[in-house]
N, C-alpha and C. Protein backbone atom coordinates (compact mmCIF):
# COMPACT_ATOMS: atom_id res chain seq x y z
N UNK A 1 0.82 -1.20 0.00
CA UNK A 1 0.00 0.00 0.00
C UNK A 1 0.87 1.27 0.00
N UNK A 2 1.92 0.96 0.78
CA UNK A 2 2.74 2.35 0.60
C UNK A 2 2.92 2.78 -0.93
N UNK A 3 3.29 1.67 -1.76
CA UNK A 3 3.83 2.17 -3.01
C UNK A 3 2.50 3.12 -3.71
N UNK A 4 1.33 2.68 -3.34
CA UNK A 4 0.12 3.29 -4.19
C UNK A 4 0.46 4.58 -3.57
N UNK A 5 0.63 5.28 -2.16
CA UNK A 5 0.35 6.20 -1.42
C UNK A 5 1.89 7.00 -2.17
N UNK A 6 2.93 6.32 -2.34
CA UNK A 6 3.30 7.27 -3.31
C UNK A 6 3.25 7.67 -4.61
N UNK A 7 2.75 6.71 -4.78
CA UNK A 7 2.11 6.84 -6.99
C UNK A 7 0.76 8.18 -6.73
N UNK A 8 0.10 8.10 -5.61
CA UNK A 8 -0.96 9.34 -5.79
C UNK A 8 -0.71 10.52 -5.30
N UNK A 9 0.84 10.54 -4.15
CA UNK A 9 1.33 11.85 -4.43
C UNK A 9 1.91 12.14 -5.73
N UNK A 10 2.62 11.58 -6.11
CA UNK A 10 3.59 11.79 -7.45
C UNK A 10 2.33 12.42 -8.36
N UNK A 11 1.44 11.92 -8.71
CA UNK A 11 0.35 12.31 -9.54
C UNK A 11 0.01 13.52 -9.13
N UNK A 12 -0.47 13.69 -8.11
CA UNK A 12 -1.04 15.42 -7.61
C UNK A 12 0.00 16.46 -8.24
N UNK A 13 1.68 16.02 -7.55
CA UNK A 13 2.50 16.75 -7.82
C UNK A 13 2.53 16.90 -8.93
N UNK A 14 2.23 16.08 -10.36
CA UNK A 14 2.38 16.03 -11.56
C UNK A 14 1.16 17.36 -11.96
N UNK A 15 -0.01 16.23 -11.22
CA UNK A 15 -1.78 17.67 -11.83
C UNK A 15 -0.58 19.09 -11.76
N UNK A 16 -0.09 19.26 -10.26
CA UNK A 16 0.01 20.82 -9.91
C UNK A 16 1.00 21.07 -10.69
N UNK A 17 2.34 20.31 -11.73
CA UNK A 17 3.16 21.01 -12.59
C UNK A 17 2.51 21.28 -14.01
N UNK A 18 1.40 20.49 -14.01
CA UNK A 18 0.94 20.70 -15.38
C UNK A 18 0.38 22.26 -15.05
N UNK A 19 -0.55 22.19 -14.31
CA UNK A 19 -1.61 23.42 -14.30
C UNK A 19 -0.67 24.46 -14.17
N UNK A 20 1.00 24.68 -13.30
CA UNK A 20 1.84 25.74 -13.55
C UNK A 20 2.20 25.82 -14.78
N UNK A 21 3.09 25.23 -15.43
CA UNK A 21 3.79 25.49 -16.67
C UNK A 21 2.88 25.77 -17.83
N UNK A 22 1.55 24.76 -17.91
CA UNK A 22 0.38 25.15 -18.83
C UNK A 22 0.15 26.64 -18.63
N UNK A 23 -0.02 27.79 -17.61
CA UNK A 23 0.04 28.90 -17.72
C UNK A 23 1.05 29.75 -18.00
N UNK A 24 2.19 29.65 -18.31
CA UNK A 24 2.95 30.13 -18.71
C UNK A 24 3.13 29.69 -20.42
N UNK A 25 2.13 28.70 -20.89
CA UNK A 25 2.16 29.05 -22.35
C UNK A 25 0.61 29.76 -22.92
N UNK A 26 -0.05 29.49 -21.86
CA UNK A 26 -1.80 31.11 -22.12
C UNK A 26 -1.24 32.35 -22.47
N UNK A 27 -1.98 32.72 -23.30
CA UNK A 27 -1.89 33.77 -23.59
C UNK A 27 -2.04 35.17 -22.39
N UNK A 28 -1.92 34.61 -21.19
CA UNK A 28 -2.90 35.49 -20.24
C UNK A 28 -1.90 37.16 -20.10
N UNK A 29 -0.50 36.74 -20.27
CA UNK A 29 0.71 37.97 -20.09
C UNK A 29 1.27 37.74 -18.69
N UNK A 30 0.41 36.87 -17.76
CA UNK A 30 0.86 36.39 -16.49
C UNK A 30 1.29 35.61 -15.99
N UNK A 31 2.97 35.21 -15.82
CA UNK A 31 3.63 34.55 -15.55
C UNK A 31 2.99 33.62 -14.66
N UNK A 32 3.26 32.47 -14.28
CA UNK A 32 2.75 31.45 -13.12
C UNK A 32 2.95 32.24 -11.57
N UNK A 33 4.09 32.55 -11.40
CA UNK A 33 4.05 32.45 -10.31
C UNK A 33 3.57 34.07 -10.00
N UNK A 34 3.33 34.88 -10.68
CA UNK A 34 2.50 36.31 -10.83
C UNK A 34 0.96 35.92 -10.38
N UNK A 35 0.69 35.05 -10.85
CA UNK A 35 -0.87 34.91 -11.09
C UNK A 35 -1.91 34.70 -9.75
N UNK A 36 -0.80 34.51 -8.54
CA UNK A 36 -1.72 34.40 -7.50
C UNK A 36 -1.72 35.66 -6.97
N UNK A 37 -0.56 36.55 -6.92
CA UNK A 37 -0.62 38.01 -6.35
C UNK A 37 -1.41 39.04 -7.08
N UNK A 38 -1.24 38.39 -8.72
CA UNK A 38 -2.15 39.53 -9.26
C UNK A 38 -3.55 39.42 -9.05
N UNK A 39 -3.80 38.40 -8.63
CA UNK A 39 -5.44 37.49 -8.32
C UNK A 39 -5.44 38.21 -6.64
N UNK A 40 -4.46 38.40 -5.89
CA UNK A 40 -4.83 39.18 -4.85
C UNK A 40 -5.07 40.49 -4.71
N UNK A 41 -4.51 41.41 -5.69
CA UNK A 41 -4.30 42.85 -6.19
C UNK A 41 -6.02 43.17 -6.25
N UNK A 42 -6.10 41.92 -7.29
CA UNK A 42 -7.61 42.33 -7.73
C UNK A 42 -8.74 41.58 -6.68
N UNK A 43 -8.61 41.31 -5.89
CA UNK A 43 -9.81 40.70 -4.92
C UNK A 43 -9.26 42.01 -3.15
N UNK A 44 -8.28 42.47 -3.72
CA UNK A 44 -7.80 43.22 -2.38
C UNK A 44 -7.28 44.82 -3.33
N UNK A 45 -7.77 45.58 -3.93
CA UNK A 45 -7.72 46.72 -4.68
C UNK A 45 -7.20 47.84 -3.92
N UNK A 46 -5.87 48.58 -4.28
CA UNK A 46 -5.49 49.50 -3.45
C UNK A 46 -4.78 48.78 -1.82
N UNK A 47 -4.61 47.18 -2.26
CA UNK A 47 -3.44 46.96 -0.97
C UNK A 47 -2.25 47.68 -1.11
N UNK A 48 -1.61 47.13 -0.06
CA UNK A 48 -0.07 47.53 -0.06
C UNK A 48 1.20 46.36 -0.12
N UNK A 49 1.73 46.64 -0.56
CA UNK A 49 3.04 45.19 -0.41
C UNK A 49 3.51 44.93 0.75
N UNK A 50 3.29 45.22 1.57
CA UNK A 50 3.31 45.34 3.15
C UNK A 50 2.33 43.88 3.55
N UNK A 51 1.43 44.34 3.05
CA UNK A 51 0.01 43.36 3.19
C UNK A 51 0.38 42.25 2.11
N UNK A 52 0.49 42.18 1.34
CA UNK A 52 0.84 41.07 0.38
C UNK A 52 2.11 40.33 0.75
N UNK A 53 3.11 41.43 1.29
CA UNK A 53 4.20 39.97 2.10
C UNK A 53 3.79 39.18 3.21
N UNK A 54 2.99 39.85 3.34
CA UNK A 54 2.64 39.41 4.66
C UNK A 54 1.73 37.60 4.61
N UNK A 55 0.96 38.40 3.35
CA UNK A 55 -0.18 37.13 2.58
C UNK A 55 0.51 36.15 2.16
N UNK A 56 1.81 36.31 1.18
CA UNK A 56 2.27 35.14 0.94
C UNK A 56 3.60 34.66 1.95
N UNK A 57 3.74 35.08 2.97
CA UNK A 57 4.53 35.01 3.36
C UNK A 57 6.29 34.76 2.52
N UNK A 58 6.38 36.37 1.84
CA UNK A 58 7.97 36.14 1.29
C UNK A 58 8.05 37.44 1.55
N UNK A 59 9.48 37.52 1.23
CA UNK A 59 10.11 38.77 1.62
C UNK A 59 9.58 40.46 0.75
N UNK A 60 9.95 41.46 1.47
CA UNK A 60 9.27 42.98 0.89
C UNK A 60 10.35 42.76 -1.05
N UNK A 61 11.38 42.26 -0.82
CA UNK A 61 12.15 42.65 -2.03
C UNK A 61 11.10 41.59 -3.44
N UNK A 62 11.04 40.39 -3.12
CA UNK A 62 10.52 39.47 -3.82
C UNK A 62 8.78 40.16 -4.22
N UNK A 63 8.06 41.21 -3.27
CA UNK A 63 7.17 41.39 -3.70
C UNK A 63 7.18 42.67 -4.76
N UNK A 64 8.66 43.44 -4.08
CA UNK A 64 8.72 44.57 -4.92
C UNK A 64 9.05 44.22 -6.41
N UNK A 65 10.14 42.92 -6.51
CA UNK A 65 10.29 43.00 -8.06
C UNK A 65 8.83 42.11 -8.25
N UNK A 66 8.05 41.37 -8.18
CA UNK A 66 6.79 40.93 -8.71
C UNK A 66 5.93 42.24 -9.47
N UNK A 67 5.94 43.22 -8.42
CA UNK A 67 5.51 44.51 -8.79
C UNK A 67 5.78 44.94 -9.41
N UNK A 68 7.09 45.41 -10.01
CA UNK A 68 7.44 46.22 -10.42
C UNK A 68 7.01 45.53 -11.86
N UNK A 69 7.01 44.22 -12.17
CA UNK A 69 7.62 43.42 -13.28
C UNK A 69 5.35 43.63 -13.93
N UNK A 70 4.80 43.46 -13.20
CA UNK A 70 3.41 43.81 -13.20
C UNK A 70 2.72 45.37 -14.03
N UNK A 71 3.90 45.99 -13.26
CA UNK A 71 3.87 47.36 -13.33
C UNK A 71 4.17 47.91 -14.55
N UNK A 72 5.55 47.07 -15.14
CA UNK A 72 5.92 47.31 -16.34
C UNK A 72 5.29 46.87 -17.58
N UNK A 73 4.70 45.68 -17.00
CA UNK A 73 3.67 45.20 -18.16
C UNK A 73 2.03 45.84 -18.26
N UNK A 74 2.00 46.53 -17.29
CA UNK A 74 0.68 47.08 -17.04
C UNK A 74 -0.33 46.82 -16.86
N UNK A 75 -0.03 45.80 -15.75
CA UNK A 75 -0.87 44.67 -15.26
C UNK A 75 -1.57 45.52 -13.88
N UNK A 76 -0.74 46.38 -13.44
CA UNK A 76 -1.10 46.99 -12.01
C UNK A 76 -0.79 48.81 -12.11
N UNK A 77 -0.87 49.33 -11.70
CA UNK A 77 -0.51 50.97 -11.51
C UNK A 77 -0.52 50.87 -9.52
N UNK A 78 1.00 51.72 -9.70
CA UNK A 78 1.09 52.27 -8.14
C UNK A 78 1.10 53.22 -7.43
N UNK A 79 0.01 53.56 -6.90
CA UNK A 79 -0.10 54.87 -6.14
C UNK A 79 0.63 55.04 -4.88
N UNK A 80 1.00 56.46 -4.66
CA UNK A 80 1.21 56.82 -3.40
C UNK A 80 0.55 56.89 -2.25
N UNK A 81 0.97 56.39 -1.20
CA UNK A 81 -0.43 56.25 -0.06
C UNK A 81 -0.28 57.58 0.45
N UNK A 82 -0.94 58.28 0.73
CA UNK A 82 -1.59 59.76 1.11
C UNK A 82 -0.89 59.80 2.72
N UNK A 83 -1.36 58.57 3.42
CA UNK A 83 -1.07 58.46 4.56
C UNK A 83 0.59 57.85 4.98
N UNK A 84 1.11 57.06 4.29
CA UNK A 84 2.29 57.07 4.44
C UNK A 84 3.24 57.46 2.93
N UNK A 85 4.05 58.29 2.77
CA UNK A 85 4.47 58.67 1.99
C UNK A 85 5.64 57.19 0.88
N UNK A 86 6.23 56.86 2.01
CA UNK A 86 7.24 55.80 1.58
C UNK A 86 6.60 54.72 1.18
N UNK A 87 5.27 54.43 1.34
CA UNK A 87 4.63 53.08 0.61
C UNK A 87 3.71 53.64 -0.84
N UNK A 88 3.14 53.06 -1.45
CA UNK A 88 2.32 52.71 -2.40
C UNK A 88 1.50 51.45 -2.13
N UNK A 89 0.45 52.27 -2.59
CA UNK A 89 -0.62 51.37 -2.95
C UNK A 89 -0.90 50.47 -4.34
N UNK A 90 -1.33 49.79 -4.43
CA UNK A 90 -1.31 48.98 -5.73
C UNK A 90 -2.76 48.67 -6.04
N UNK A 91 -2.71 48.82 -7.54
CA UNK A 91 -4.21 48.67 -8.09
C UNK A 91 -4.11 47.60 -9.11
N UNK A 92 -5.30 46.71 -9.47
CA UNK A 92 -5.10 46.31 -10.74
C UNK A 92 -5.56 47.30 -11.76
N UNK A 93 -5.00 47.08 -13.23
CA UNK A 93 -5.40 48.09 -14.05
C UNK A 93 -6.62 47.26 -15.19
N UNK A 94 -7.28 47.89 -16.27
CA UNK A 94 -8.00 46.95 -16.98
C UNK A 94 -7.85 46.04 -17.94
N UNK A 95 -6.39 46.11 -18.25
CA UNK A 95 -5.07 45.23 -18.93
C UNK A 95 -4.97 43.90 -17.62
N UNK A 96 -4.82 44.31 -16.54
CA UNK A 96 -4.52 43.36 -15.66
C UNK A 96 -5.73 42.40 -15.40
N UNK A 97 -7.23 43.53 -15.18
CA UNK A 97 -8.50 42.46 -15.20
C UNK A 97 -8.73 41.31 -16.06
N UNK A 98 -8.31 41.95 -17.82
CA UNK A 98 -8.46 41.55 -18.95
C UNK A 98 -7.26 40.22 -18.42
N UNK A 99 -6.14 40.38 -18.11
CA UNK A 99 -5.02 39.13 -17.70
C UNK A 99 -5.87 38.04 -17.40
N UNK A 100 -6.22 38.44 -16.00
CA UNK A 100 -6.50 37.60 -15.18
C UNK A 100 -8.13 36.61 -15.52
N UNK A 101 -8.68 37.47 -16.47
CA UNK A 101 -9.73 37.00 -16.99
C UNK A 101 -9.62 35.83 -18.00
N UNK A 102 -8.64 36.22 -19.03
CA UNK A 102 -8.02 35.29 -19.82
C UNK A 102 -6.88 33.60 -18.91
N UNK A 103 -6.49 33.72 -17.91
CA UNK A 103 -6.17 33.06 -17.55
C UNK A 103 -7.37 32.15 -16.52
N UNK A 104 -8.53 32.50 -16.42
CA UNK A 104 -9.28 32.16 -15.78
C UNK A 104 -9.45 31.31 -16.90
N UNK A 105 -9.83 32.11 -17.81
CA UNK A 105 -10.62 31.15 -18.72
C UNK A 105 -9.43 29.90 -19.61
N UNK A 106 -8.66 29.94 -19.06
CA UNK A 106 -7.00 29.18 -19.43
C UNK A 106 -7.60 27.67 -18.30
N UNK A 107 -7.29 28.29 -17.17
CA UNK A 107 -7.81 27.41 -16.38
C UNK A 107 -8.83 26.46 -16.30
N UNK A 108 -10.10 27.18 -16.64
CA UNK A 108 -11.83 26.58 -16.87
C UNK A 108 -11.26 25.18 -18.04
N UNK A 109 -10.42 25.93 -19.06
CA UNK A 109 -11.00 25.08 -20.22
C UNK A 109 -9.79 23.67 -19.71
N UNK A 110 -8.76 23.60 -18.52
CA UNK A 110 -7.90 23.31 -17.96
C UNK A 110 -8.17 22.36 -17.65
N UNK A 111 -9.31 22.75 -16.96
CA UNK A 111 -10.12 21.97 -15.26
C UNK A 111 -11.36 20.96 -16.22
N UNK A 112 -11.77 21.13 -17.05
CA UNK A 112 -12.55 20.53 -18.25
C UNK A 112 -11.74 19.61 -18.64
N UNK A 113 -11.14 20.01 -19.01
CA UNK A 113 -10.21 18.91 -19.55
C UNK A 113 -9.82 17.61 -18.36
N UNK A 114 -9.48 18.05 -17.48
CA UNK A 114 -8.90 17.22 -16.52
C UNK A 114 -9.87 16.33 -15.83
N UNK A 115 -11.34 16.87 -15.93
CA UNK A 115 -12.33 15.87 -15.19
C UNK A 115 -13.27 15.38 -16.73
N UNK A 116 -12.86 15.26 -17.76
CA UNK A 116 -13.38 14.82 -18.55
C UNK A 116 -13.66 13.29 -18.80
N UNK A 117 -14.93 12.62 -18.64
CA UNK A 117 -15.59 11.76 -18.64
C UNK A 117 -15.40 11.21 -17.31
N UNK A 118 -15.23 12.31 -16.42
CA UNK A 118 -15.36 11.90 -14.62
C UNK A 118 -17.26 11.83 -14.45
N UNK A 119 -17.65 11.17 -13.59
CA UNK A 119 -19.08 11.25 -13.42
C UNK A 119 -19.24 11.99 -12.47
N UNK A 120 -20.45 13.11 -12.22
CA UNK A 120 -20.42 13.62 -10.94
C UNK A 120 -20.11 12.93 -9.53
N UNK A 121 -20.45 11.60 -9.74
CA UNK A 121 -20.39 10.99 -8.30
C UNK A 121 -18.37 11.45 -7.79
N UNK A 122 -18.41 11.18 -9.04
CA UNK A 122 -16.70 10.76 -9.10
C UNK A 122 -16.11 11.80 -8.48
N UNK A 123 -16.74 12.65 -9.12
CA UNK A 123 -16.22 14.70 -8.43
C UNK A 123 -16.04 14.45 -7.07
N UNK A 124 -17.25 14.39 -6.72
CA UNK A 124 -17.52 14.94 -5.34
C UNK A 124 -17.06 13.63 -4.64
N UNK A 125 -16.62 12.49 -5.09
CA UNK A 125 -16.11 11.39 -3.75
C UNK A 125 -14.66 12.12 -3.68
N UNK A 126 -13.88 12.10 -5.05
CA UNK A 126 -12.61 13.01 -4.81
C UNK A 126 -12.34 13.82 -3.94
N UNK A 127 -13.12 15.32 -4.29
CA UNK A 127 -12.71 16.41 -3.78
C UNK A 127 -13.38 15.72 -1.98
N UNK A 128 -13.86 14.99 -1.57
CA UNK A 128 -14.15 14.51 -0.42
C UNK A 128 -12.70 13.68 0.27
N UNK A 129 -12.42 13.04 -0.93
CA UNK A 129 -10.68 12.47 -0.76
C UNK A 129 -9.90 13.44 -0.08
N UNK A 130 -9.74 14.16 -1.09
CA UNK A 130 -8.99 15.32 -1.36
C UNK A 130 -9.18 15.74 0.26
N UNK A 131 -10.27 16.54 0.51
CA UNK A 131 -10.66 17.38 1.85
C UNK A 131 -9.69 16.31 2.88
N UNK A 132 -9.87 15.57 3.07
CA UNK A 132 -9.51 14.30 4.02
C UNK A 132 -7.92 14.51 4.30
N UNK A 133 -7.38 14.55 3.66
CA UNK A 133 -6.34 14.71 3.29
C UNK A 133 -5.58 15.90 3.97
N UNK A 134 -6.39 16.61 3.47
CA UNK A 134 -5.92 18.43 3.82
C UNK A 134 -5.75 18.74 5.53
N UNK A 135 -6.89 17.98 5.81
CA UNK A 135 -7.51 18.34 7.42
C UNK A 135 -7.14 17.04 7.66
N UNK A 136 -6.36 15.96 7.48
CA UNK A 136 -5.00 15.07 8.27
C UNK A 136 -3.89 15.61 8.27
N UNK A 137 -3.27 16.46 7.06
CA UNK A 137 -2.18 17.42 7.17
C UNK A 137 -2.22 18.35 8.35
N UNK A 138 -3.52 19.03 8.32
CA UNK A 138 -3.48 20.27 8.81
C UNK A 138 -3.83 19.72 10.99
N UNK A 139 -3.63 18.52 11.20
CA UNK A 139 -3.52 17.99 12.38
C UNK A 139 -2.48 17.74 12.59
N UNK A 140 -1.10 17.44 11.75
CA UNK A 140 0.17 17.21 12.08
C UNK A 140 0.95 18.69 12.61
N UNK A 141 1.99 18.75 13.20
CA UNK A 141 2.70 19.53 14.04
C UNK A 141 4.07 19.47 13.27
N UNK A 142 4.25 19.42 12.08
CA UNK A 142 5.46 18.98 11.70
C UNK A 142 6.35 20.43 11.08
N UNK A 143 5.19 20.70 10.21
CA UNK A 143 5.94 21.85 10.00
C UNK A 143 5.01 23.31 10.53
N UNK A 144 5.27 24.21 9.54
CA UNK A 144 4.48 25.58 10.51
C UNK A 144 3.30 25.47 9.47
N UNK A 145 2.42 24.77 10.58
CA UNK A 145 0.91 24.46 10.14
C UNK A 145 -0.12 26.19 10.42
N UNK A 146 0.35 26.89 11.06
CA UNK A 146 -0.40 27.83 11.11
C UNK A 146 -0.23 28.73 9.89
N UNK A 147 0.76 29.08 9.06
CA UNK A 147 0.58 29.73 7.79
C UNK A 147 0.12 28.30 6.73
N UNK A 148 0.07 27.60 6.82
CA UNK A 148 -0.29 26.35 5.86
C UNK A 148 -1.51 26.35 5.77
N UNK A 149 -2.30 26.27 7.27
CA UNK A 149 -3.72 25.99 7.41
C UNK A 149 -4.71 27.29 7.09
N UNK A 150 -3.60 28.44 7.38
CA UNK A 150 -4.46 29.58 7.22
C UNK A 150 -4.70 29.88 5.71
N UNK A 151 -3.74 29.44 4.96
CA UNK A 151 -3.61 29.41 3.39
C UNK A 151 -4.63 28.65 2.71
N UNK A 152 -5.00 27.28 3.79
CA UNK A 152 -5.54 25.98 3.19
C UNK A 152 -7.12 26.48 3.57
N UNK A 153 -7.46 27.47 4.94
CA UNK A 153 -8.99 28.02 4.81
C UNK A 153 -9.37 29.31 3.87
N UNK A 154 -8.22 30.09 3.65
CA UNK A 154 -8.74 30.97 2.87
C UNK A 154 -8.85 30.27 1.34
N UNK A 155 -8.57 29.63 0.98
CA UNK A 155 -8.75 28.16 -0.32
C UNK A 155 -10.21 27.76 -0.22
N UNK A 156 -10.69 27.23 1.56
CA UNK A 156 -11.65 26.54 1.32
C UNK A 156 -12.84 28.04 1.14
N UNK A 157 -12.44 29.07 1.81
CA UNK A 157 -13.28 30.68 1.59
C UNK A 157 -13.81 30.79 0.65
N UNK A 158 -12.66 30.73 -0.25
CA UNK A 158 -12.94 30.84 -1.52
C UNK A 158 -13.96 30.43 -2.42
N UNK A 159 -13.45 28.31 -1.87
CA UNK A 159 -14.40 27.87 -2.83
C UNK A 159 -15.81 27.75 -2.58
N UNK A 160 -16.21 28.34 -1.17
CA UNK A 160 -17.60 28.84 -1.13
C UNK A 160 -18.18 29.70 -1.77
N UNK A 161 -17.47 30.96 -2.09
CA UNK A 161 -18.06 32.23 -2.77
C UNK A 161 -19.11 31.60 -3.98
C-alpha cells in the first residue's frame, strides 16, 4: 500500500506542474508564479506590499520586483499612499483584469479537460478524498501548520463564494 500512497502523491504533484507550466504558455501575459498576487491585487484593490508579504509570506524585495515586473507590463498601476508617503498602494489596471480573466478562462477550459468523462459521483467522492487529506495534514505539528492551514482556509473561503 505504501507504493500506491506514493504513486498518488507523485500524480497530484504532476496535476500541480501541469496546471503551472500550462500557464505560462496562455496567452494570459501572467507569468505562473504572478498569477496568484495579481489574483490578490484584484480581490484586495489599493493593498499595499506590506500586506501582500505578509499574505504570501515572502520577503518585501521578492514582492517589490513581482511589482514592479506587473507594473511594467501594465498589469497593475502604483499609487502613493496619502497616509504614508514611503509606501504605495497597488491597483489592478484593466489590462490586468483583462489578464486575469483570460487566464481564468486558461484554467476553466484546464479543469474541463482534466475531469473529462469523470461522473459527478466521481467529483464529489474526490474532492471529499482530497478534503480528508488536507484536514490530516493540517492535524500534524510537523511543519508551521499555522501559515499552511491559514492558506488551506482561505482556499476553502474561496471555494464557497
Amino acid at each position: 500500500m505504501e507504493e500506491e500512497k506514493k504513486q498518488i502523491i507523485f500524480r497530484l504533484k504532476m496535476i500541480d506542474l501541469y496546471r503551472k507550466f500550462s500557464l505560462k504558455k496562455s496567452d494570459s501575459g501572467v507569468f505562473r508564479g504572478q498569477f496568484p498576487i495579481l489574483k490578490y491585487i484584484s480581490m484586495n484593490d489599493g493593498c499595499s506590499q506590506i500586506s501582500m508579504s505578509k499574505e504570501f509570506n515572502i520577503s518585501a524585495a521578492a514582492i517589490t520586483k513581482t511589482i514592479n515586473r506587473l507594473a511594467k507590463a501594465k498589469l497593475i498601476k502604483k499609487k502613493e499612499d496619502k497616509t504614508n508617503k514611503r509606501a504605495n498602494l497597488i491597483y489592478i489596471t484593466e489590462e490586468g483584469k483583462k489578464a486575469l480573466e483570460s487566464a481564468d478562462v486558461h484554467f476553466k477550459m484546464l479543469d474541463d479537460k482534466s475531469f473529462k468523462d469523470f461522473k459527478d459521483e466521481e467529483i464529489i467522492e474526490l474532492k471529499r478524498l482530497l478534503d480528508k487529506m488536507l484536514m490530516n495534514l493540517c492535524e500534524q505539528k510537523e511543519v508551521d501548520d499555522e501559515k499552511i492551514c491559514k492558506a488551506m482556509q482561505n482556499l476553502f473561503k474561496e471555494e464557497d463564494k
